[in-house]
N, C-alpha and C. Protein backbone atom coordinates (compact mmCIF):
# COMPACT_ATOMS: atom_id res chain seq x y z
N UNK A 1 94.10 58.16 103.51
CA UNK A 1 95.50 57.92 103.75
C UNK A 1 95.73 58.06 105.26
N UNK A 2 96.50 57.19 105.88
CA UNK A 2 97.10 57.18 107.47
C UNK A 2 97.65 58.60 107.53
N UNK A 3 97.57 58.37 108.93
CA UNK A 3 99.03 59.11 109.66
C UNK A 3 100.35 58.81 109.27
N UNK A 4 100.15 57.16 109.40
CA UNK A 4 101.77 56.21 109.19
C UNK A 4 102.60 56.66 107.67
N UNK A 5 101.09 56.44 106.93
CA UNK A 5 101.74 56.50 105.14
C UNK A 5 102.06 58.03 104.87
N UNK A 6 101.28 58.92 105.65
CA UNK A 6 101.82 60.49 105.36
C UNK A 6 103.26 60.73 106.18
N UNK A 7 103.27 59.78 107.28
CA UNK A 7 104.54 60.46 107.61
C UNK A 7 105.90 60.00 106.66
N UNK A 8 105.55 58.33 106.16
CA UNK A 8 105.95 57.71 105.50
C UNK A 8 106.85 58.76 104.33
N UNK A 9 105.80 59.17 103.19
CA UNK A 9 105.11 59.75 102.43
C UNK A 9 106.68 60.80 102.17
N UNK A 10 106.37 61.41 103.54
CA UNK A 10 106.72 62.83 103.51
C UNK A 10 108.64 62.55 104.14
N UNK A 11 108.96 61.56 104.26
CA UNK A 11 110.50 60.98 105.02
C UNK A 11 110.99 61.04 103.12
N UNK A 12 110.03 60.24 102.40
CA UNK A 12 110.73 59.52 101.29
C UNK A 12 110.91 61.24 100.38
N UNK A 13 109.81 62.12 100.37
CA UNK A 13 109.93 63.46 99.46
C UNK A 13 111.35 63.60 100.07
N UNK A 14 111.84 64.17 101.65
CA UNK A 14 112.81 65.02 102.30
C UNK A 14 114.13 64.07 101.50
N UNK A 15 114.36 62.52 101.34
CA UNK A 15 115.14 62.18 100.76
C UNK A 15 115.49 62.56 99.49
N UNK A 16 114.48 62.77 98.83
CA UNK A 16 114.84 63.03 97.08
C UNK A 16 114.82 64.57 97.02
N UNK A 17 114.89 65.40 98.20
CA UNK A 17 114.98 66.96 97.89
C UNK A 17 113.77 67.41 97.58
N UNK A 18 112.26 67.13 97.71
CA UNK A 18 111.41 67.49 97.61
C UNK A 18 110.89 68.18 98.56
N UNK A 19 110.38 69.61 98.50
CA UNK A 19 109.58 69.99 99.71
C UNK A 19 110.50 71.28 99.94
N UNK A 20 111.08 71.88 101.08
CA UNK A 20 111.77 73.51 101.01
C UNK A 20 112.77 72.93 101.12
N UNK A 21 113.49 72.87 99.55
CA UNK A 21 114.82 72.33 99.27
C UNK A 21 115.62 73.78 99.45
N UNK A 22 115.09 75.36 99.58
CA UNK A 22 115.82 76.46 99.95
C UNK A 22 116.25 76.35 101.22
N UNK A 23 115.23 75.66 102.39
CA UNK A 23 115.60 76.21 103.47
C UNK A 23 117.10 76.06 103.78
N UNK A 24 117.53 77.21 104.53
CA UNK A 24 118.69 77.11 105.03
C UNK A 24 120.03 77.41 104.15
N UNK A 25 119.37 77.48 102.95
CA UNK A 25 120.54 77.71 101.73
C UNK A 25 120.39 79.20 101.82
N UNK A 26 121.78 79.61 101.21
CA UNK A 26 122.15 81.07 101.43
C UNK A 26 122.60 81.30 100.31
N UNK A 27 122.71 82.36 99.69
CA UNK A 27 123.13 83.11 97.95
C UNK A 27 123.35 82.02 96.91
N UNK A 28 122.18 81.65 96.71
CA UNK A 28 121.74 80.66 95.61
C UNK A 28 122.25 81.36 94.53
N UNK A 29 122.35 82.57 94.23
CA UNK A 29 122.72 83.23 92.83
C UNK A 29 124.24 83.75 93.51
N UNK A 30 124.83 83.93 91.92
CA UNK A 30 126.29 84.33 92.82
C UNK A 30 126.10 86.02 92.39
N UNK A 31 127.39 86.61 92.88
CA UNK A 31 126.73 88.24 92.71
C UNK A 31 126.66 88.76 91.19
N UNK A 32 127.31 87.79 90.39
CA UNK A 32 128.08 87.72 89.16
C UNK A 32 126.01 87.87 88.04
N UNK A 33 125.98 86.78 88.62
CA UNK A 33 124.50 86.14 88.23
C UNK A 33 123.53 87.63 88.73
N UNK A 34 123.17 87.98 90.07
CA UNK A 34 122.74 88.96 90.50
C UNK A 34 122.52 90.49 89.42
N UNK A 35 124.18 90.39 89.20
CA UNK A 35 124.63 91.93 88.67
C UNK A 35 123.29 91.48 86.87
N UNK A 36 123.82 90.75 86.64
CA UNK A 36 123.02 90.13 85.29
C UNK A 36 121.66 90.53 84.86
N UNK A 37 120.80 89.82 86.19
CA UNK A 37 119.56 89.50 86.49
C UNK A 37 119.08 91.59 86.72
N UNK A 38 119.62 92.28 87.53
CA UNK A 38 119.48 93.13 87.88
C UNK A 38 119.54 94.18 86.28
N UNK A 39 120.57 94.04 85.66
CA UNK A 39 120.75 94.84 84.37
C UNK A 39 119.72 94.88 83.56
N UNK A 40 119.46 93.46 83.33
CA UNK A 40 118.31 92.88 82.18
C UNK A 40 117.08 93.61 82.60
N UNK A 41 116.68 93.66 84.05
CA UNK A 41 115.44 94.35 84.30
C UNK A 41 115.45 95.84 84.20
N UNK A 42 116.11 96.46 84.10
CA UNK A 42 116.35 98.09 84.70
C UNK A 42 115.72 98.57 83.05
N UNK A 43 115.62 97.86 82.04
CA UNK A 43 115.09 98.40 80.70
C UNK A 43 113.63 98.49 80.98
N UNK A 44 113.21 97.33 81.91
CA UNK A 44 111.72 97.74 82.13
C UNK A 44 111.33 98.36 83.29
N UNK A 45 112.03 98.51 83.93
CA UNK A 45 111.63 99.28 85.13
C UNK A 45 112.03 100.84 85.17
N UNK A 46 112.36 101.67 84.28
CA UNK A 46 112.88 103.04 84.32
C UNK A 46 112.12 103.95 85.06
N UNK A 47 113.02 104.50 85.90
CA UNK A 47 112.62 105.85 86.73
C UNK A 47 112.22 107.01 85.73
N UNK A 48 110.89 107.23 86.54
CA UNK A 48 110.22 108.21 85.12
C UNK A 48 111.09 109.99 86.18
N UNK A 49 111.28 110.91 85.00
CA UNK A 49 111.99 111.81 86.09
C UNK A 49 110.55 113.07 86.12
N UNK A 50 111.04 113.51 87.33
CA UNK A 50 109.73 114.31 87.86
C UNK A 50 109.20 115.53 86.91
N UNK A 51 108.25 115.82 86.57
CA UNK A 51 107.49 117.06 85.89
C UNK A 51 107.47 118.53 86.83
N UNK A 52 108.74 119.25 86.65
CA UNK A 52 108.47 120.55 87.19
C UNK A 52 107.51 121.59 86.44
N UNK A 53 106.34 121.07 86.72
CA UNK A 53 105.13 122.33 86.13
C UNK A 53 105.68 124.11 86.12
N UNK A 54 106.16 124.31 87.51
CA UNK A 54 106.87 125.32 87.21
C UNK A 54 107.30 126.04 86.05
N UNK A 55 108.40 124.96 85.01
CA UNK A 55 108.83 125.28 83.40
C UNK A 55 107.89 125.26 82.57
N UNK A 56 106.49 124.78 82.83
CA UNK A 56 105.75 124.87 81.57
C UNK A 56 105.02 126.20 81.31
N UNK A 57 105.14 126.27 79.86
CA UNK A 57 104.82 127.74 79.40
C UNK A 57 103.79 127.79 78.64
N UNK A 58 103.42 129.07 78.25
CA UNK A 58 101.92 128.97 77.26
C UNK A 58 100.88 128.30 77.50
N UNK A 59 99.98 127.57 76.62
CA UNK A 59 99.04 127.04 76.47
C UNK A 59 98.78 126.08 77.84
N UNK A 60 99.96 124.81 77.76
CA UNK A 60 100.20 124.04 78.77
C UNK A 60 99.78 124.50 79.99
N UNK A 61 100.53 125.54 80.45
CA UNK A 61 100.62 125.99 81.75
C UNK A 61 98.73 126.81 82.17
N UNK A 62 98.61 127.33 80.95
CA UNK A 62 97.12 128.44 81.23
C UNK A 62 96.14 127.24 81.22
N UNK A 63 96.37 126.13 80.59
CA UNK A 63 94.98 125.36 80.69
C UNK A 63 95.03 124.80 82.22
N UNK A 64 95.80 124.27 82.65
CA UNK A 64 96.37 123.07 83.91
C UNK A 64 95.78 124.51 84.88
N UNK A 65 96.29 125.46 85.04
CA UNK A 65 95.91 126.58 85.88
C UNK A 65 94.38 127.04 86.06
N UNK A 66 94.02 127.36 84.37
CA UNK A 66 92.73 127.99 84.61
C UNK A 66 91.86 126.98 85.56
N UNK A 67 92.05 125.80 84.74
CA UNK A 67 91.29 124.19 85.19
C UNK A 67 91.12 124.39 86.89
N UNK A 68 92.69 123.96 87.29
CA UNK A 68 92.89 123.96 88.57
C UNK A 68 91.57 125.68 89.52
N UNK A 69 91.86 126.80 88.85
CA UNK A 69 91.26 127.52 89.56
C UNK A 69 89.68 127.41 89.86
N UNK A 70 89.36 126.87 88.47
CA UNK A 70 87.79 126.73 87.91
C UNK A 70 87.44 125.48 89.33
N UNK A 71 87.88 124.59 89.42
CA UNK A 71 87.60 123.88 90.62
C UNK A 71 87.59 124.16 92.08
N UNK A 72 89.02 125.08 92.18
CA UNK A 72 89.10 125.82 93.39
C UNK A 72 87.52 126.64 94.02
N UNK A 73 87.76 127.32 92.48
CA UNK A 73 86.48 128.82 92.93
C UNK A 73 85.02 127.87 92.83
N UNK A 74 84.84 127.53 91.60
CA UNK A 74 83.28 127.23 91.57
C UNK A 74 82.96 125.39 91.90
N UNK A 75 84.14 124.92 92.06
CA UNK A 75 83.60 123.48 92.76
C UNK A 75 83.90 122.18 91.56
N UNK A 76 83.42 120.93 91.76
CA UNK A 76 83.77 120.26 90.59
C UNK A 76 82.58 120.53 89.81
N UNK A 77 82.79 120.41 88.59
CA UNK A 77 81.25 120.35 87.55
C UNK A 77 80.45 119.48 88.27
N UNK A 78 79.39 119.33 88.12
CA UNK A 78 77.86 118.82 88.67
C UNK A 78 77.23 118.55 87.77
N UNK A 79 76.83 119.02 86.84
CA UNK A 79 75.57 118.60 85.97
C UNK A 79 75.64 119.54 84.65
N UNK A 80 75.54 118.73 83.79
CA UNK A 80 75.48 118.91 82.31
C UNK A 80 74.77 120.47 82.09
N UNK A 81 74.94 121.14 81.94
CA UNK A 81 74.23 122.53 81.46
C UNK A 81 73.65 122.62 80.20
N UNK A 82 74.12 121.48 78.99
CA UNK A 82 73.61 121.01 78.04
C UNK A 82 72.01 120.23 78.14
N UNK A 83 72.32 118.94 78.40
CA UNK A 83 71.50 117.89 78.55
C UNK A 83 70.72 118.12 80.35
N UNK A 84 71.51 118.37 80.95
CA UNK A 84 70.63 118.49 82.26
C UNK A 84 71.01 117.17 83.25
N UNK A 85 71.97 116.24 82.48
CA UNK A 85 72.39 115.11 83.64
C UNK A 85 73.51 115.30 84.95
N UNK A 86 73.16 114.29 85.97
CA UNK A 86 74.20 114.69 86.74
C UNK A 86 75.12 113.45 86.53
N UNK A 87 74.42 112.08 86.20
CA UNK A 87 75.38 110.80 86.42
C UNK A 87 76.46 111.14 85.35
N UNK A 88 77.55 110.16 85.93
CA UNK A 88 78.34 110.11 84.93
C UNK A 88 79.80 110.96 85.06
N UNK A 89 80.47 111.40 84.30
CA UNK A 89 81.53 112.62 84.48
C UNK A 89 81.54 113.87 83.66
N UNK A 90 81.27 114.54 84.74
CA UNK A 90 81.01 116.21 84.19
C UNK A 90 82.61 116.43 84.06
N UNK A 91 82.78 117.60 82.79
CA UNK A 91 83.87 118.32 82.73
C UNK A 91 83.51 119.91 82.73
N UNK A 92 84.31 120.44 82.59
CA UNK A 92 84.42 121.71 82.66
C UNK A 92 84.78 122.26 81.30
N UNK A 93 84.19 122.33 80.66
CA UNK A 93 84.59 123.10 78.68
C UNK A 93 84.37 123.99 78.44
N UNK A 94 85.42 124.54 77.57
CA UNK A 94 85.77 126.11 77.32
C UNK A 94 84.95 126.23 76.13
N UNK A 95 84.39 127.25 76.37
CA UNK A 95 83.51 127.56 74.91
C UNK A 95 84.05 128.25 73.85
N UNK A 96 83.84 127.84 72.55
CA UNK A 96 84.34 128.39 71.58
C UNK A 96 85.48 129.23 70.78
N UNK A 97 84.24 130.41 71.29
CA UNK A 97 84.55 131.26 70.91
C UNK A 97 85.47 132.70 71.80
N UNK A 98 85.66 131.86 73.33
CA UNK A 98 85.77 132.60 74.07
C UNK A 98 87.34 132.34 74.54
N UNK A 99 88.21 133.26 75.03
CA UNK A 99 89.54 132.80 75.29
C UNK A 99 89.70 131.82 76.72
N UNK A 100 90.78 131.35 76.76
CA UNK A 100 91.65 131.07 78.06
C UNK A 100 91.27 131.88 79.19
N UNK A 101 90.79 132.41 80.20
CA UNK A 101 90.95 133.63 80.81
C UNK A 101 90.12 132.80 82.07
N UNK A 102 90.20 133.75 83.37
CA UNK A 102 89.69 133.36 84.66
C UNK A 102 88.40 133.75 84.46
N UNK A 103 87.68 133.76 83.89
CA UNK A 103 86.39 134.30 84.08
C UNK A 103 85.09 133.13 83.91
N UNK A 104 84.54 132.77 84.66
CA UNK A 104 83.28 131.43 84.78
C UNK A 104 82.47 132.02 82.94
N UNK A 105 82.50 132.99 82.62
CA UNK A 105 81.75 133.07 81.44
C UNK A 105 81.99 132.70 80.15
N UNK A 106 83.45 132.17 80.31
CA UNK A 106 84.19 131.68 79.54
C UNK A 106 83.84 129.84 79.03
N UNK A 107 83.19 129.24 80.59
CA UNK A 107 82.89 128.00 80.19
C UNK A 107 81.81 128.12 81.08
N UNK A 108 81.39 126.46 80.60
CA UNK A 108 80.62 125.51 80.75
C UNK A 108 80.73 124.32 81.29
N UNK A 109 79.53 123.73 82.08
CA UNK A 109 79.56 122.62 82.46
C UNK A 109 78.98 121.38 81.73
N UNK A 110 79.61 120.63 81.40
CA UNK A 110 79.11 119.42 80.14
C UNK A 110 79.35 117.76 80.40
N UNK A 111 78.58 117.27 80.33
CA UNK A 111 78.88 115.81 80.33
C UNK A 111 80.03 115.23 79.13
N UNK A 112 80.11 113.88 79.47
CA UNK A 112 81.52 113.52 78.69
C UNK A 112 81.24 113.48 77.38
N UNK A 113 79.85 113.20 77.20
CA UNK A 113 79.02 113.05 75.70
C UNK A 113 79.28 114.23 75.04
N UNK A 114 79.01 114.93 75.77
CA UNK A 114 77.85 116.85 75.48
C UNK A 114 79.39 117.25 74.61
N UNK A 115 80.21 117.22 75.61
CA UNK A 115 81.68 117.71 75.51
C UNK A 115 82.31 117.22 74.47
N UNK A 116 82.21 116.07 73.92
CA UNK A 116 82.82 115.27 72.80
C UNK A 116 82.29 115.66 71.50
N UNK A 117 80.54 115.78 71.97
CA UNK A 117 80.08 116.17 70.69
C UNK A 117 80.25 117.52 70.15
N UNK A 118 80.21 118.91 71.67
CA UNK A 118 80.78 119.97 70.95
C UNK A 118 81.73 120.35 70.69
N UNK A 119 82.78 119.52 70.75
CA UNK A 119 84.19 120.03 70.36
C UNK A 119 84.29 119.10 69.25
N UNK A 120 83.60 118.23 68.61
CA UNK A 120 84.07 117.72 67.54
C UNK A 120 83.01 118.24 66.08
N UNK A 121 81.56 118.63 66.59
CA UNK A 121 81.05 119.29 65.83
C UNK A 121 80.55 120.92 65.61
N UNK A 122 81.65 121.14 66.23
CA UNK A 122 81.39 122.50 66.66
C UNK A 122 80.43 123.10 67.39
N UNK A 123 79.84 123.11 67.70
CA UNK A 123 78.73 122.91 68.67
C UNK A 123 77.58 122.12 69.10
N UNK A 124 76.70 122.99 69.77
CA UNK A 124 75.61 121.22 70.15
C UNK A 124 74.42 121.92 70.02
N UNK A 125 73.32 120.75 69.12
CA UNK A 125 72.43 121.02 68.77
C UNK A 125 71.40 120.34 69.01
């Protein structure tokens, strides 16, 4: 295709409104339309409201804590104490028979497997 026929081309689109038929146009929607458009969305867009950990009590609060300290003091888990792996994602699991409490003797370090299998079959064998 030319130069001639593209410029051609492109005279005949600008006639029929083809091409940035916005430019230069200003409040295409009226505020009426706006207010509308804006309502309809706000069902999917909801402001989630913030989690003051602060209020949480019991169980909630001692696990999120112990967790949090268990990382502080002894580091992230590393390697399965079960199986012996490091790839993958180690957690940190509370054993059994033992309570909630700050004390490293309380848990274990376990892979995502190790961990699934002893909390769903009671232990690992």
């Amino acid at each position: 295709m030319s130069g001639e026929e593209k410029l051609m081309r492109s005279r005949m689109a600008k006639e029929k409104g083809f091409g940035k038929w916005m430019k230069g146009k200003k409040d295409f929607w009226t505020d009426e339309t706006r207010q509308k458009l804006s309502n309809s969305l706000k069902k999917y867009h909801r402001e989630k409201e913030p989690v003051d950990r602060s209020l949480w009590v019991g169980s909630q609060k001692d696990y999120r804590e112990i967790h949090y300290w268990l990382a502080r003091k002894f580091g992230k888990a590393s390697h399965c104490e079960f199986c012996g792996t490091e790839k993958g994602r180690i957690e940190w699991a509370k054993l059994k028979h033992k309570k909630y409490e700050r004390k490293r003797n309380n848990f274990w370090q376990l892979c995502r497997t190790c961990h699934i299998r002893y909390d769903r079959c009671g232990g690992l064998k």
